[in-house]
Protein backbone atom coordinates (compact mmCIF):
# COMPACT_ATOMS: atom_id res chain seq x y z
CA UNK A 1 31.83 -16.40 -97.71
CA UNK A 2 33.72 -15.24 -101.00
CA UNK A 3 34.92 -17.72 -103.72
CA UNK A 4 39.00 -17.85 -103.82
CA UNK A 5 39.17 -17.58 -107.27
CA UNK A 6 36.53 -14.46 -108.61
CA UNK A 7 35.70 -12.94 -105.00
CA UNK A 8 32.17 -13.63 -105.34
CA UNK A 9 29.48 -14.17 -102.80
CA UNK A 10 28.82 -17.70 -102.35
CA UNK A 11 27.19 -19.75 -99.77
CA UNK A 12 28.84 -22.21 -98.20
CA UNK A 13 26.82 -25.25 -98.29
CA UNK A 14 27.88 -24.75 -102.17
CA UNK A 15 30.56 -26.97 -103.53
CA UNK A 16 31.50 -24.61 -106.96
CA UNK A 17 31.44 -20.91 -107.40
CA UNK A 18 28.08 -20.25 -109.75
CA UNK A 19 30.01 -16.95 -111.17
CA UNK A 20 33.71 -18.79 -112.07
CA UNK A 21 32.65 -22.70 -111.64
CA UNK A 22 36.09 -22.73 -108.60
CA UNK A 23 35.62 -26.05 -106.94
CA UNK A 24 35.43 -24.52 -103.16
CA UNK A 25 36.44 -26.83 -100.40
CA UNK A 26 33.70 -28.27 -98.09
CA UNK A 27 33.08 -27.30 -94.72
CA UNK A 28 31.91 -30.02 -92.50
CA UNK A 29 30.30 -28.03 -89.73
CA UNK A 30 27.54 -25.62 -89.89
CA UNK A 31 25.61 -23.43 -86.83
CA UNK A 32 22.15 -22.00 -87.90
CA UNK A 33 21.36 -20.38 -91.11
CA UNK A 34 24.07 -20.87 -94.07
CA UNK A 35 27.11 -18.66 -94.14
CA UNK A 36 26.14 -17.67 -90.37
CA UNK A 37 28.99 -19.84 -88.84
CA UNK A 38 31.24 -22.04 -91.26
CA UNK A 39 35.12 -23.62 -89.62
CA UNK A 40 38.04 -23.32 -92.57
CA UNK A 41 41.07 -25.24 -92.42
CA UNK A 42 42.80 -22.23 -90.69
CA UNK A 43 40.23 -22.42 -88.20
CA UNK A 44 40.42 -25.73 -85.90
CA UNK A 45 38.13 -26.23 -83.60
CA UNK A 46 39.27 -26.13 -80.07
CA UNK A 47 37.61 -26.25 -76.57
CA UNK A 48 38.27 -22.95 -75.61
CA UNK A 49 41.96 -21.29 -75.19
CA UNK A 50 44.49 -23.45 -73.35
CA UNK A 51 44.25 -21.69 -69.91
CA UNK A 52 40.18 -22.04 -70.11
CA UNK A 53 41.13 -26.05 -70.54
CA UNK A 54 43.08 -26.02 -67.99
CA UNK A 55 40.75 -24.26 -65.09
CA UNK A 56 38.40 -27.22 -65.82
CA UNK A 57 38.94 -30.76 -63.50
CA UNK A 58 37.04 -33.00 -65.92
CA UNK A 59 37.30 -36.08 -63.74
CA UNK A 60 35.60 -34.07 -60.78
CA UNK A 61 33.81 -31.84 -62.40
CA UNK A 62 35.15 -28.77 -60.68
CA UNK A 63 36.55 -25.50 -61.81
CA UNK A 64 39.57 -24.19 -60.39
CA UNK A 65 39.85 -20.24 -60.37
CA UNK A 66 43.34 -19.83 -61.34
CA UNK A 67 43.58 -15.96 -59.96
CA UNK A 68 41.85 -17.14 -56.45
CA UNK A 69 44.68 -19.67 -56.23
CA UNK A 70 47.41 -17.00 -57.15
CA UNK A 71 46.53 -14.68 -54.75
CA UNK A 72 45.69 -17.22 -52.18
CA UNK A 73 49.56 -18.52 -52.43
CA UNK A 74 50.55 -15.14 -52.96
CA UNK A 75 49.17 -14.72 -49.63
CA UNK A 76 50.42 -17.29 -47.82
CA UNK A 77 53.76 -15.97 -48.94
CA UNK A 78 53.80 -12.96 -47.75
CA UNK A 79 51.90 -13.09 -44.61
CA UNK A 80 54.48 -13.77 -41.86
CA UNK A 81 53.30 -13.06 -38.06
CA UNK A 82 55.71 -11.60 -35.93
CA UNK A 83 55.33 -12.03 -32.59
CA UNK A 84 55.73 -9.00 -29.99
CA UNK A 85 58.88 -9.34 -28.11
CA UNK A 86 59.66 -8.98 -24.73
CA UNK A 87 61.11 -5.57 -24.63
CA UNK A 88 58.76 -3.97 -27.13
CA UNK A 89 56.21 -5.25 -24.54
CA UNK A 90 57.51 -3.98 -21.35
CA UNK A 91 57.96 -0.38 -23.20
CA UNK A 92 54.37 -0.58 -24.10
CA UNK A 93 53.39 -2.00 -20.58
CA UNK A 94 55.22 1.26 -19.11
CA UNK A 95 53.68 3.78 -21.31
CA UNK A 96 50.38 2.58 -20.60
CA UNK A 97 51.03 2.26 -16.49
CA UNK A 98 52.29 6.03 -16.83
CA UNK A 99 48.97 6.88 -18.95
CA UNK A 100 47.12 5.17 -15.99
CA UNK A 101 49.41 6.76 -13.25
CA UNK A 102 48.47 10.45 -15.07
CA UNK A 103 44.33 9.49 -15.25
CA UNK A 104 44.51 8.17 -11.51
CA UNK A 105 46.29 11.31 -10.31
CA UNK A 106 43.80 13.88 -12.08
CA UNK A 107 41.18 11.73 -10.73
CA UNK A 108 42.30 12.14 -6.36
CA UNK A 109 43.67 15.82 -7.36
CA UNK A 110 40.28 16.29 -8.24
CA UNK A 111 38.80 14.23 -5.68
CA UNK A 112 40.96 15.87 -2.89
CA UNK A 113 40.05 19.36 -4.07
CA UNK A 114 36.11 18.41 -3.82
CA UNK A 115 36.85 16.32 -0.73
CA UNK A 116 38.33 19.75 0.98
CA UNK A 117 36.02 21.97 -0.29
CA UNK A 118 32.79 19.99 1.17
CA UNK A 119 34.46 19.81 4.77
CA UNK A 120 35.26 23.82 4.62
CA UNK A 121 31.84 24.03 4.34
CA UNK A 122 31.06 22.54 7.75
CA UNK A 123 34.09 24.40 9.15
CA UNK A 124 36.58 20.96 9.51
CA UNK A 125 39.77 20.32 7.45
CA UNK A 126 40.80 17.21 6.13
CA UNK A 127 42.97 14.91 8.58
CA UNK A 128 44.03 11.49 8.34
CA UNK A 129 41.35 10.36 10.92
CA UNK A 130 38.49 11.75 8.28
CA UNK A 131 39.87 10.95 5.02
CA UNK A 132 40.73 6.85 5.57
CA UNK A 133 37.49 6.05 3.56
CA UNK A 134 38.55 8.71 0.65
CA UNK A 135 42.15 7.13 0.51
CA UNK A 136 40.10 3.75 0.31
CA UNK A 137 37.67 4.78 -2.45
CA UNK A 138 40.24 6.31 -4.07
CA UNK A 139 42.15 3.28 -4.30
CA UNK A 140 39.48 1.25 -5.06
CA UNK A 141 38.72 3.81 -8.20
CA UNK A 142 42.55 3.68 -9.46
CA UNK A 143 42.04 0.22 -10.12
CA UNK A 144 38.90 0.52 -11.62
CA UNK A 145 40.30 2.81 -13.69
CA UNK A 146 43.12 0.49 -15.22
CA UNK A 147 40.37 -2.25 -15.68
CA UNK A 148 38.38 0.04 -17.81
CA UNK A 149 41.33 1.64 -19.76
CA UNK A 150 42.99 -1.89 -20.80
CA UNK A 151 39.52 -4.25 -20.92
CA UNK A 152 37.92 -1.34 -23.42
CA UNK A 153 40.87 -0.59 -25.50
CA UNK A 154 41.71 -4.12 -25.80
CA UNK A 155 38.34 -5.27 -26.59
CA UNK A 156 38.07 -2.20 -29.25
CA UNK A 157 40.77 -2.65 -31.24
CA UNK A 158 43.54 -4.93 -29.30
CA UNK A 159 45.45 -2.00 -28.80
CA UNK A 160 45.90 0.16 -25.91
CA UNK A 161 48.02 3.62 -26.47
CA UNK A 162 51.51 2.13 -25.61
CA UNK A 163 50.52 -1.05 -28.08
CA UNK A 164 49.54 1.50 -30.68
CA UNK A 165 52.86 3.60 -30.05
CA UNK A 166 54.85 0.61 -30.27
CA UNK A 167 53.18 -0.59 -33.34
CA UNK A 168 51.74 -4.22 -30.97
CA UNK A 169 47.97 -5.57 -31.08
CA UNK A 170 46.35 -8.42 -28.78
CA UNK A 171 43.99 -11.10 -31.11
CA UNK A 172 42.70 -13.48 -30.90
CA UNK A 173 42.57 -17.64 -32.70
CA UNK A 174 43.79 -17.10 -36.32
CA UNK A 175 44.46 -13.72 -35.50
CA UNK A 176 40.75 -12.31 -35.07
CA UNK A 177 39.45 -9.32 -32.83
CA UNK A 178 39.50 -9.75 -28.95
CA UNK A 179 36.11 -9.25 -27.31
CA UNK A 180 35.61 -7.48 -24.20
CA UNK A 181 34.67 -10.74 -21.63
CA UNK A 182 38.75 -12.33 -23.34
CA UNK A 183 40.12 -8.77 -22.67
CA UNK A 184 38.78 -9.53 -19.11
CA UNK A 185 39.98 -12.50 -18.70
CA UNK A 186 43.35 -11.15 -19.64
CA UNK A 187 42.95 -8.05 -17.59
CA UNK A 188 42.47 -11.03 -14.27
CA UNK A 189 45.03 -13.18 -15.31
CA UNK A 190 47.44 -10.38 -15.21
CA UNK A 191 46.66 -8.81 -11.91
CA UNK A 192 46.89 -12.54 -10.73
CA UNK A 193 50.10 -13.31 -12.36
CA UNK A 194 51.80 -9.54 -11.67
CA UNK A 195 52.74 -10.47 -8.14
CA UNK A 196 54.39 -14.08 -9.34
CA UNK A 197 56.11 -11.51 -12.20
CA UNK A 198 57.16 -14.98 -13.88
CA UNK A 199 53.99 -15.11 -15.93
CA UNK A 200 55.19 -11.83 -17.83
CA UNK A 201 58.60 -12.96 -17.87
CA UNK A 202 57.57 -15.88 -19.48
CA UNK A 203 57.02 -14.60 -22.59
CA UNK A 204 61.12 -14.88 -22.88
CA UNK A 205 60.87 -18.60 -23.46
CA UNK A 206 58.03 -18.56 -24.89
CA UNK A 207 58.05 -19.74 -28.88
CA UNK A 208 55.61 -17.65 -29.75
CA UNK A 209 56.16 -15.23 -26.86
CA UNK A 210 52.96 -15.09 -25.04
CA UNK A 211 52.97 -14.82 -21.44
CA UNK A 212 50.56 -16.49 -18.27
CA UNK A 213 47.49 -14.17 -18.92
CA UNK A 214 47.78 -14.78 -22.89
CA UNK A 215 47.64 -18.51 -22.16
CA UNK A 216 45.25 -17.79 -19.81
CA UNK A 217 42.96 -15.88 -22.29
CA UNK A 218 44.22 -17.82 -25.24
CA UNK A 219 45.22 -14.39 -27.06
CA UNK A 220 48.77 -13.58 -28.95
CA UNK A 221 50.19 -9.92 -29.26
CA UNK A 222 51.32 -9.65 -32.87
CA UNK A 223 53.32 -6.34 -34.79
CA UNK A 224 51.22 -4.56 -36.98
């Protein structure tokens, strides 16, 4: 440290300058090696700035991280789910029926084609008599088809291509990702419910507008 008076280099356990003879005020608390670390009157001691106090419980002995709390309230404010309507639904529903209706059709034009091709080659054509078990497999395969094309898109990302047009997703409990056996369940609970046609309907009353399967399932359909 430097005396006020003549500038000089003094240390401060000193009480008077040894150059001018300045009576220089006492410091009262030293770190280490003199002159390493010396408080002056303009320098109070202090725990810390005023925010650092205030992160610090001192009765529980826990410290609070004041941005974590921000953001977490931040969050909370923001975040608002909004449910998928009814109508945005059914459009989605319909897009993803005709998607279905376009696979299924490739799949007995293609079916048909091989179907007539294999009985040319034994010299018969295809009648109504020989083709019942086609018509059968056929149907059978059109529904497999929808099971695989909403229990896999679903179970991917909780969106199937008229959800993702529509801007709709299906989760899960606190909004998590829907596996593939609760996209099943789904998938069942609509087929069983599609005949009633009240369990899709009933996503008009409900709060939180979730129809039969999605009670059945216990998934939601949010907007992204």
């Amino acid at each position: 440290m430097r005396c006020p008076n003549c500038e000089a280099v003094v240390f401060a356990s000193e009480e008077r300058c040894l150059r001018c003879g300045a009576n220089l005020l006492r410091r009262r608390v030293f770190f280490g090696r003199p002159g390493a670390f010396a408080l002056t009157p303009e320098e109070p001691f202090e725990l810390g700035e005023r925010w650092e106090r205030e992160e610090w419980r001192f009765g529980r002995g826990e410290k609070i991280d004041r941005d974590d709390q921000t953001g977490a309230k931040n969050e909370i404010a923001t975040i608002k789910i909004r449910w998928g309507g009814f109508f945005r639904r059914a459009c989605a529903l319909i897009i993803d029926c005709l998607v279905v209706l376009a696979l299924s059709a490739l799949m007995v034009y293609l079916s048909y084609i091989g179907y007539k091709v294999g009985l040319s080659a034994h010299g018969r054509s295809v009648t109504w008599e020989n083709s019942t078990v086609l018509v059968a497999l056929l149907a059978f395969a059109c529904v497999a088809l929808a099971s695989v094309y909403f229990v896999m898109f679903h179970g991917m990302e909780g969106k199937t291509i008229g959800k993702w047009l529509l801007g709709l997703r299906v989760v899960g409990a606190e909004q998590g990702a829907v596996t593939y056996k609760r996209a099943l369940l789904r998938w069942i609970g609509w087929l069983g419910f599609a005949p009633i046609g009240l369990g899709f309907l009933w996503v008009l009353w409900s709060r939180e507008k979730r129809a039969w399967h999605d009670l059945l399932a216990r998934t939601w359909v949010i907007r992204d």
